[in-house]
N, C-alpha and C. Protein backbone atom coordinates (compact mmCIF):
# COMPACT_ATOMS: atom_id res chain seq x y z
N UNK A 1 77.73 46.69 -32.70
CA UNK A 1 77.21 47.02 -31.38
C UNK A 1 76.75 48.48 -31.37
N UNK A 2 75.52 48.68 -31.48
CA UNK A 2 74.86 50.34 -30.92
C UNK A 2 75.48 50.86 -29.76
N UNK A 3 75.69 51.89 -29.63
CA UNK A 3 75.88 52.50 -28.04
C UNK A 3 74.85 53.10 -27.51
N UNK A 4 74.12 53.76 -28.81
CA UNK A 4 73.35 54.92 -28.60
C UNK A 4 73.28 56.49 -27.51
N UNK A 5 74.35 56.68 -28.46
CA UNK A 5 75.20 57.80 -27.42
C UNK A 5 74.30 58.99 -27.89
N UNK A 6 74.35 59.89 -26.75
CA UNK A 6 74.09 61.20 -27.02
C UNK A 6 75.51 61.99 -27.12
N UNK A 7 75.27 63.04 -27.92
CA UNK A 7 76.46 63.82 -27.98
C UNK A 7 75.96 65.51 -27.65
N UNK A 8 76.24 65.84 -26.52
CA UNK A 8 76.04 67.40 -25.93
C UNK A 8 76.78 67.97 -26.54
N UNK A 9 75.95 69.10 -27.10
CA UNK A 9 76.75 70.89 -27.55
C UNK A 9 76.17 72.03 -27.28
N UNK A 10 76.99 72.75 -27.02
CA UNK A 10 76.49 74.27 -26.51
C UNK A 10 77.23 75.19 -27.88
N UNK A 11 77.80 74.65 -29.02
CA UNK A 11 78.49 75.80 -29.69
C UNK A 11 77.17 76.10 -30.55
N UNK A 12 76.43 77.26 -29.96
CA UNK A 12 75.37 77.63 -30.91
C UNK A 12 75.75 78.22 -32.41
N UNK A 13 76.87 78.49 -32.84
CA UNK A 13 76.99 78.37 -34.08
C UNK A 13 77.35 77.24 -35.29
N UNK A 14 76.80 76.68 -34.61
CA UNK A 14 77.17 74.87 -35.75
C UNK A 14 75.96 74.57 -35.99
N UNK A 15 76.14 74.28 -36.99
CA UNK A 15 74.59 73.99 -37.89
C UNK A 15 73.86 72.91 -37.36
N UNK A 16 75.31 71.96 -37.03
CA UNK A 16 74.13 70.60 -36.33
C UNK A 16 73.85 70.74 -34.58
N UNK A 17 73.96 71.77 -34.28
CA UNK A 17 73.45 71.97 -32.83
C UNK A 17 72.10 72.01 -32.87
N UNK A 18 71.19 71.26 -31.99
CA UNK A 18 69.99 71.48 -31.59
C UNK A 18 70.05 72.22 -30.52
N UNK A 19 69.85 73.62 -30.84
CA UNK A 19 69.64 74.85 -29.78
C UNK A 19 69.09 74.75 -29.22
N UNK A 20 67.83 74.06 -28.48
CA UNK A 20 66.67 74.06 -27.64
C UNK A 20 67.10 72.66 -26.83
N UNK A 21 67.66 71.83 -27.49
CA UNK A 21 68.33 70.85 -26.44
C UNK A 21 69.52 70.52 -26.08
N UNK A 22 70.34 71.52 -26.58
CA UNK A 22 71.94 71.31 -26.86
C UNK A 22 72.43 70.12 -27.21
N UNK A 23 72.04 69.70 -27.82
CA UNK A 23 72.19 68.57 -28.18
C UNK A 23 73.01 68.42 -30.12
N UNK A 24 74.09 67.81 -30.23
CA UNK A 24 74.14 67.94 -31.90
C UNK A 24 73.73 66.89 -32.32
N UNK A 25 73.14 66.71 -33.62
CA UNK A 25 71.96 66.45 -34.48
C UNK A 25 72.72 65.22 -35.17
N UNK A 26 74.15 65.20 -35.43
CA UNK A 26 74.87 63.85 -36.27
C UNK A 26 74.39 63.10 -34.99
N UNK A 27 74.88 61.64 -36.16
CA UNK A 27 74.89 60.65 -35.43
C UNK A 27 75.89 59.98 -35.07
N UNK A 28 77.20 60.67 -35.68
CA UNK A 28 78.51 60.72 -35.04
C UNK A 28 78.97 62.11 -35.33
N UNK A 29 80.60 62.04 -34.61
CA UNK A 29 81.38 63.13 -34.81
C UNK A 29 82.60 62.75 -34.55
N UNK A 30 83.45 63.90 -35.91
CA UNK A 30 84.60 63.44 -35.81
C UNK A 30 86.09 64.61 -34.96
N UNK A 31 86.54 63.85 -34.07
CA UNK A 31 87.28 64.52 -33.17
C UNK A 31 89.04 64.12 -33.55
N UNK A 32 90.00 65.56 -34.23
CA UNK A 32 91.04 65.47 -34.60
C UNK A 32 91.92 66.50 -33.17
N UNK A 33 93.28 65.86 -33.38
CA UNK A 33 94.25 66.80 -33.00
C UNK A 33 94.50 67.59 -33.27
N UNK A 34 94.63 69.21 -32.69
CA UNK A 34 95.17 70.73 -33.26
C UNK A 34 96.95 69.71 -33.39
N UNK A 35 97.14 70.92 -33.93
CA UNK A 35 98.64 70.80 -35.21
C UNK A 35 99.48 70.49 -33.78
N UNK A 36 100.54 69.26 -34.06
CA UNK A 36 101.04 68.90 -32.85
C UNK A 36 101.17 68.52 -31.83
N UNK A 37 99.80 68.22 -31.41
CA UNK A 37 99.51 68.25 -29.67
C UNK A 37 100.08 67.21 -28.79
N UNK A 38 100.40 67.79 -27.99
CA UNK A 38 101.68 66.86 -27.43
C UNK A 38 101.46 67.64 -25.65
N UNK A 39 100.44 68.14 -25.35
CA UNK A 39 100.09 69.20 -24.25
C UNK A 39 99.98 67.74 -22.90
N UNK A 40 98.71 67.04 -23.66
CA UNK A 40 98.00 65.94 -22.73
C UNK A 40 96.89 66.52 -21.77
N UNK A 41 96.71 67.62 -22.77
CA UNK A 41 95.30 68.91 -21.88
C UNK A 41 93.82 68.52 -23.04
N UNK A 42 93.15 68.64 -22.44
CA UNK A 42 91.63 68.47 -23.05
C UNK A 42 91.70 69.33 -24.53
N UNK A 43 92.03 70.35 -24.31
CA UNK A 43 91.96 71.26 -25.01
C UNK A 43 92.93 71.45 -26.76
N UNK A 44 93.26 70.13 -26.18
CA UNK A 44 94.39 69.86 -27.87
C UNK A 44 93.63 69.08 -28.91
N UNK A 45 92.04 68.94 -28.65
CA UNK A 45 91.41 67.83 -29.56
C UNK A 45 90.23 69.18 -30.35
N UNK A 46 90.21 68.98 -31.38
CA UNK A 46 88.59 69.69 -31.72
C UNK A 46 87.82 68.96 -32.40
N UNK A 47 86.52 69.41 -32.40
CA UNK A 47 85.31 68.94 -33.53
C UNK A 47 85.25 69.11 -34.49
N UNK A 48 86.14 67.91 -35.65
CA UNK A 48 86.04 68.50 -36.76
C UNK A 48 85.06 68.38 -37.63
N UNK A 49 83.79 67.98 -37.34
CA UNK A 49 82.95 67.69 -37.59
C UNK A 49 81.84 69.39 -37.78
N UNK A 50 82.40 70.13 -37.06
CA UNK A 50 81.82 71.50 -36.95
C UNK A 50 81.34 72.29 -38.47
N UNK A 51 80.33 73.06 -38.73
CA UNK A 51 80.64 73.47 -39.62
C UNK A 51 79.35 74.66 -39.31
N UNK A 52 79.77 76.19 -39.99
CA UNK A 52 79.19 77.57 -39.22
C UNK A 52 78.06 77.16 -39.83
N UNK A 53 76.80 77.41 -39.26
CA UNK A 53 75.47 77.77 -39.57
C UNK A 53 75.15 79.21 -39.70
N UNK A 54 75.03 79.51 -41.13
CA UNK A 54 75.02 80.92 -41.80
C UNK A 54 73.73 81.59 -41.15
N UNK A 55 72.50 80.83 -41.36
CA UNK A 55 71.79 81.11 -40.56
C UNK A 55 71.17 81.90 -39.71
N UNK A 56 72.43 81.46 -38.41
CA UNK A 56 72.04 82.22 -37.49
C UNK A 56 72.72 83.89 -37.08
């Protein structure tokens, strides 16, 4: 089953960000738990999919 999801980003230092549409460029991404999280706050998941764009 397609979803055909968009996935929004604003972290302009990730290589797969499309800066002009905020938009990131995979066609998935993978989202892990920081060490432990046990909060039940937004903020205990990251993109581990991220990776710095030297670049810029």
């Amino acid at each position: 089953m397609d979803k055909n999801q968009k996935i929004n980003c604003t972290v302009t230092s990730c290589k797969y960000n499309k800066n002009q549409e905020q938009e990131c460029s995979l066609e998935q991404i993978i989202v892990t738990p920081i060490q432990d999280c046990k909060t039940k706050q937004p903020d205990e998941s990251m993109c581990s999919s991220y990776h710095y764009d030297e670049k810029k």
